[in-house]
Protein backbone atom coordinates (compact mmCIF):
# COMPACT_ATOMS: atom_id res chain seq x y z
CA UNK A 1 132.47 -85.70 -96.62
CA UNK A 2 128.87 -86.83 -94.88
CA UNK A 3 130.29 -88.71 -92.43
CA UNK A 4 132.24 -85.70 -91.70
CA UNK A 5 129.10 -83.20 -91.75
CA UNK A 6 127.34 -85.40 -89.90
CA UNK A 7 130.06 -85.52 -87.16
CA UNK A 8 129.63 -81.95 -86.88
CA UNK A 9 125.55 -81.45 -86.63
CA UNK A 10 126.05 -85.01 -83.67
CA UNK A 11 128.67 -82.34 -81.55
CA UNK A 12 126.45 -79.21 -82.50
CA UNK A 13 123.05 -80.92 -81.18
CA UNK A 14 125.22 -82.62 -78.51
CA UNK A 15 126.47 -78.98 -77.26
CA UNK A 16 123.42 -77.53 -77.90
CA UNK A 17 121.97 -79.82 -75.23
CA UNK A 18 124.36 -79.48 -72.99
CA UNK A 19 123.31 -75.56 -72.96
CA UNK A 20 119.92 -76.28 -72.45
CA UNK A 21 120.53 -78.16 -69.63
CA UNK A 22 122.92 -76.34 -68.03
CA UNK A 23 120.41 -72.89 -68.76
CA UNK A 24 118.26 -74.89 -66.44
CA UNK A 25 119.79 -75.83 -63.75
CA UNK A 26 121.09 -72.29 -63.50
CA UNK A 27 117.31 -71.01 -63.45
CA UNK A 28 116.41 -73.93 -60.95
CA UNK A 29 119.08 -72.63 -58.37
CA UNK A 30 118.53 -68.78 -58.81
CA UNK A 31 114.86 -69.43 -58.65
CA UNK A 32 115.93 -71.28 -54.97
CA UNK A 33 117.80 -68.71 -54.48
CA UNK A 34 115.61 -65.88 -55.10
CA UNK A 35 112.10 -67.27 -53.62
CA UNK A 36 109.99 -64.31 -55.36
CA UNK A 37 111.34 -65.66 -58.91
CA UNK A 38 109.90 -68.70 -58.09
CA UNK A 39 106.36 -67.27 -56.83
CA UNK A 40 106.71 -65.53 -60.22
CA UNK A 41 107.49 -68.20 -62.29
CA UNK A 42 104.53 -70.14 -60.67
CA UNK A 43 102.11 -67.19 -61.31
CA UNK A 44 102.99 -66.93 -64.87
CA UNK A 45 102.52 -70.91 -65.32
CA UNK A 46 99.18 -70.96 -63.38
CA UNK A 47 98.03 -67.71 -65.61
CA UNK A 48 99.38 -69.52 -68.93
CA UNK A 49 96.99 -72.50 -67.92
CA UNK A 50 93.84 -70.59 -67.04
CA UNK A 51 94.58 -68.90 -70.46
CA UNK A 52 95.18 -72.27 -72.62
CA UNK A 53 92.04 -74.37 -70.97
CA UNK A 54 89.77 -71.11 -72.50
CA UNK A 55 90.86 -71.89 -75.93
């Protein structure tokens, strides 16, 4: 019965990675795709900075 559970939670985390890495590869090519995404995406990381160094 573990070895069985922890089949399942190994193919859960497994397809839960596989997600994750498909989500961004999807967001890398729109963001090519779409080149004022990617101005926006670097203006919200460049803002997130500014505001982490203050803290």
């Amino acid at each position: 019965m573990k070895l069985l559970l922890r089949t399942f939670a190994a193919v859960f985390i497994f397809i839960g990675i596989l997600a994750g890495c498909l989500a961004m590869l999807l967001l890398v090519i729109v963001m090519l795709r779409f080149p004022p995404l990617l101005g926006a995406v670097v203006l919200a990381c460049w803002i997130y900075q500014k505001q982490f160094r203050k803290t």
